[in-house]
C-alpha atoms as a PDB file:
ATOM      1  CA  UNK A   1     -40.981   3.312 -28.174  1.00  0.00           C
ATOM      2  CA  UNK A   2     -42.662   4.822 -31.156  1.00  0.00           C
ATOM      3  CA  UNK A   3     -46.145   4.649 -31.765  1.00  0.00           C
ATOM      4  CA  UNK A   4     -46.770   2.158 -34.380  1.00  0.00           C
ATOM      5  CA  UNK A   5     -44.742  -0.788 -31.908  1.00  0.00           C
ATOM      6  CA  UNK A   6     -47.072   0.811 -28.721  1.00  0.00           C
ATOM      7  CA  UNK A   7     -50.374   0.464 -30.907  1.00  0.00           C
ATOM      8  CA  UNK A   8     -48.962  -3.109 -32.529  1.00  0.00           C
ATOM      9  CA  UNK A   9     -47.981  -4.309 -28.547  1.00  0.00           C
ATOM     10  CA  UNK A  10     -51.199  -3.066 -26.970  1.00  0.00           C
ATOM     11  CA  UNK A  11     -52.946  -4.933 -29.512  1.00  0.00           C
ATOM     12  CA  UNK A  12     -51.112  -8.001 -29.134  1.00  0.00           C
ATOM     13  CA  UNK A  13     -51.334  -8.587 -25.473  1.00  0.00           C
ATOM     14  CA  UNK A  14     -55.741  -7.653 -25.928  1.00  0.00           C
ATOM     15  CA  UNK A  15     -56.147 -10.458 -27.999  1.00  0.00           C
ATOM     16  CA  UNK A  16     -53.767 -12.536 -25.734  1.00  0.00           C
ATOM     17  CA  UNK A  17     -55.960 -11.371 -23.185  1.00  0.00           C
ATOM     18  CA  UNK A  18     -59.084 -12.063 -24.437  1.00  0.00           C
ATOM     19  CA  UNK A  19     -58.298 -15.335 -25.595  1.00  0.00           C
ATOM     20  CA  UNK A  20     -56.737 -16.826 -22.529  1.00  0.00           C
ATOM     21  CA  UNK A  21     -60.359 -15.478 -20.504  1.00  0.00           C
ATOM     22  CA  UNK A  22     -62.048 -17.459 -23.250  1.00  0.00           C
ATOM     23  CA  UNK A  23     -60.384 -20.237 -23.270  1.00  0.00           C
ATOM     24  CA  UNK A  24     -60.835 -20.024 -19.222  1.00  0.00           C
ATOM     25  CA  UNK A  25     -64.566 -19.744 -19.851  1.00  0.00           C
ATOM     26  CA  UNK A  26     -65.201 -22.691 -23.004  1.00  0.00           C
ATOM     27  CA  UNK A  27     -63.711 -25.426 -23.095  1.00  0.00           C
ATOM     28  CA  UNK A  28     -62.457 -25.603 -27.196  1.00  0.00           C
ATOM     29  CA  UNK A  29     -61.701 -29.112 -29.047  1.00  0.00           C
ATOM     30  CA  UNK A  30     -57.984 -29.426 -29.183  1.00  0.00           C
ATOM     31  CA  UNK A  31     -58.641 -31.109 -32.615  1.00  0.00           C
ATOM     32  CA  UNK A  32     -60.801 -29.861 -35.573  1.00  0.00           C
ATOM     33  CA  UNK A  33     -61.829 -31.312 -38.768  1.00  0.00           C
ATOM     34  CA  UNK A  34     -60.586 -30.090 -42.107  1.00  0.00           C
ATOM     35  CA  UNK A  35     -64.072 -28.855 -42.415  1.00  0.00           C
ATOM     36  CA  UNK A  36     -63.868 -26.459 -39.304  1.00  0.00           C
ATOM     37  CA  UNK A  37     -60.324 -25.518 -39.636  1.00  0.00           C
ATOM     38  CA  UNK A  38     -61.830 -24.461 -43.628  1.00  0.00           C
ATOM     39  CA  UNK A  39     -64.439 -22.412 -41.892  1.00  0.00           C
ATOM     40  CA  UNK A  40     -62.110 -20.641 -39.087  1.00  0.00           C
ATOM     41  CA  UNK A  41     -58.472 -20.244 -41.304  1.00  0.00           C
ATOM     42  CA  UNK A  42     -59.836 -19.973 -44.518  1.00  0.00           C
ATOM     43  CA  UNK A  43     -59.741 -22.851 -47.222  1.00  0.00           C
ATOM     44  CA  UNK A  44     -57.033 -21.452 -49.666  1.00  0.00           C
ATOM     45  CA  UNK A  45     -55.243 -20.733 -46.357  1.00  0.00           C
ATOM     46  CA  UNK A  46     -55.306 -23.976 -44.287  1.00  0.00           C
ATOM     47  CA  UNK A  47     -54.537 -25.763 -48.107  1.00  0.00           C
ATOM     48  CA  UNK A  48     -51.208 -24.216 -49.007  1.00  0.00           C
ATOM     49  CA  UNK A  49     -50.599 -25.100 -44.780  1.00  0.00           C
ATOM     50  CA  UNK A  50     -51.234 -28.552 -46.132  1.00  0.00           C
ATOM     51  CA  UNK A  51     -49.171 -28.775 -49.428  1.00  0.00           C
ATOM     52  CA  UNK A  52     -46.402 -26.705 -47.788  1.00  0.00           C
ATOM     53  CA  UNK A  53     -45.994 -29.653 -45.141  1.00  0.00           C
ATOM     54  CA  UNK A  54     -46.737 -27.297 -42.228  1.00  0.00           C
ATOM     55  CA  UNK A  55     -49.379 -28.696 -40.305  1.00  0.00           C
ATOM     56  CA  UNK A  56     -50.648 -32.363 -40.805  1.00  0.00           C
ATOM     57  CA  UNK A  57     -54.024 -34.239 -40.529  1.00  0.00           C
ATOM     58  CA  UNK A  58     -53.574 -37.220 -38.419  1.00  0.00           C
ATOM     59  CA  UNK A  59     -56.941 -39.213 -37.528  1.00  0.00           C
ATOM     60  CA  UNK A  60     -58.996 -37.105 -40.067  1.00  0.00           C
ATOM     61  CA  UNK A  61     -58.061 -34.013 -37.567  1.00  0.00           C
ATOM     62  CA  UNK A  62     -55.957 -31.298 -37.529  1.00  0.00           C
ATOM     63  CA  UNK A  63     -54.265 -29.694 -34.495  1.00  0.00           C
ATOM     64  CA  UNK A  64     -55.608 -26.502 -33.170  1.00  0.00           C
ATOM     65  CA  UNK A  65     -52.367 -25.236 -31.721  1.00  0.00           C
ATOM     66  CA  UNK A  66     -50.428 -25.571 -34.402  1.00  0.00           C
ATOM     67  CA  UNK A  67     -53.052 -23.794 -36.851  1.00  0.00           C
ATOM     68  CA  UNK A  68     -53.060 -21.278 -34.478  1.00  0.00           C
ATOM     69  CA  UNK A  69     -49.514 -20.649 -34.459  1.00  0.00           C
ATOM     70  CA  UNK A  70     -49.630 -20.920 -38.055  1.00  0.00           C
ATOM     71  CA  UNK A  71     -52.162 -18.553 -38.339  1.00  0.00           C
ATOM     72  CA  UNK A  72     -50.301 -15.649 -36.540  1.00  0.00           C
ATOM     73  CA  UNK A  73     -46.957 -15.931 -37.943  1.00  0.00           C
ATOM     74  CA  UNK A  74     -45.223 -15.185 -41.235  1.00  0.00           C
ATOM     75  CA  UNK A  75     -45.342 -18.522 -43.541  1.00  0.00           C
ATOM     76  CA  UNK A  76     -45.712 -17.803 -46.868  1.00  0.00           C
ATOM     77  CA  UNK A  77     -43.167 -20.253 -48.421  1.00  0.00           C
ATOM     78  CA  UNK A  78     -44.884 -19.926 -51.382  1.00  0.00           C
ATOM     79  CA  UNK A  79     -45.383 -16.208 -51.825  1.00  0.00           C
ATOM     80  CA  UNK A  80     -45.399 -14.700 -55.028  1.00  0.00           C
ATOM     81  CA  UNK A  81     -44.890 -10.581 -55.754  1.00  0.00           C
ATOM     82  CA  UNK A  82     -47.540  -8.894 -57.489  1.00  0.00           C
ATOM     83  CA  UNK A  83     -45.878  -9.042 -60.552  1.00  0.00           C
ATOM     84  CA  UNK A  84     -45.679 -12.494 -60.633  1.00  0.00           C
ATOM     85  CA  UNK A  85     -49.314 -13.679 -59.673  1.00  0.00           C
END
């Protein structure tokens, strides 16, 4: 294993880590508002989610799992090179 996948792995299962002990130790909403998922995702961010179709706000709330998921993986549908911005 070379070190870029060790450092990239070690990090990965931290945060894992870290967030399963604090989700242990606070009890988080498994909805948030547009407002909150604005403030933790990023407005431009959590938008193109929107227009893109891949999450949905269902009773003025937005599911925290599935921003989440969102968040960590590759979905840039709309991604433009350099050149092209």
């Amino acid at each position: 294993m070379k070190l870029k996948e060790l450092t990239t792995l070690l990090k990965k299962v931290s945060e894992d880590g870290a967030n399963q002990a604090f989700s242990k130790t606070v009890r988080l909403q498994e909805q948030l508002s547009k407002a909150e998922a604005y403030r933790h995702y990023g407005r431009c961010n959590v938008d193109r989610w929107l227009l893109e179709g891949l999450v949905k706000i269902s009773n003025k709330s937005i599911d925290r799992t599935k921003l989440e998921s969102i968040a960590e993986s590759s979905n840039r549908i709309t991604y433009l090179p350099v050149a092209e911005r």
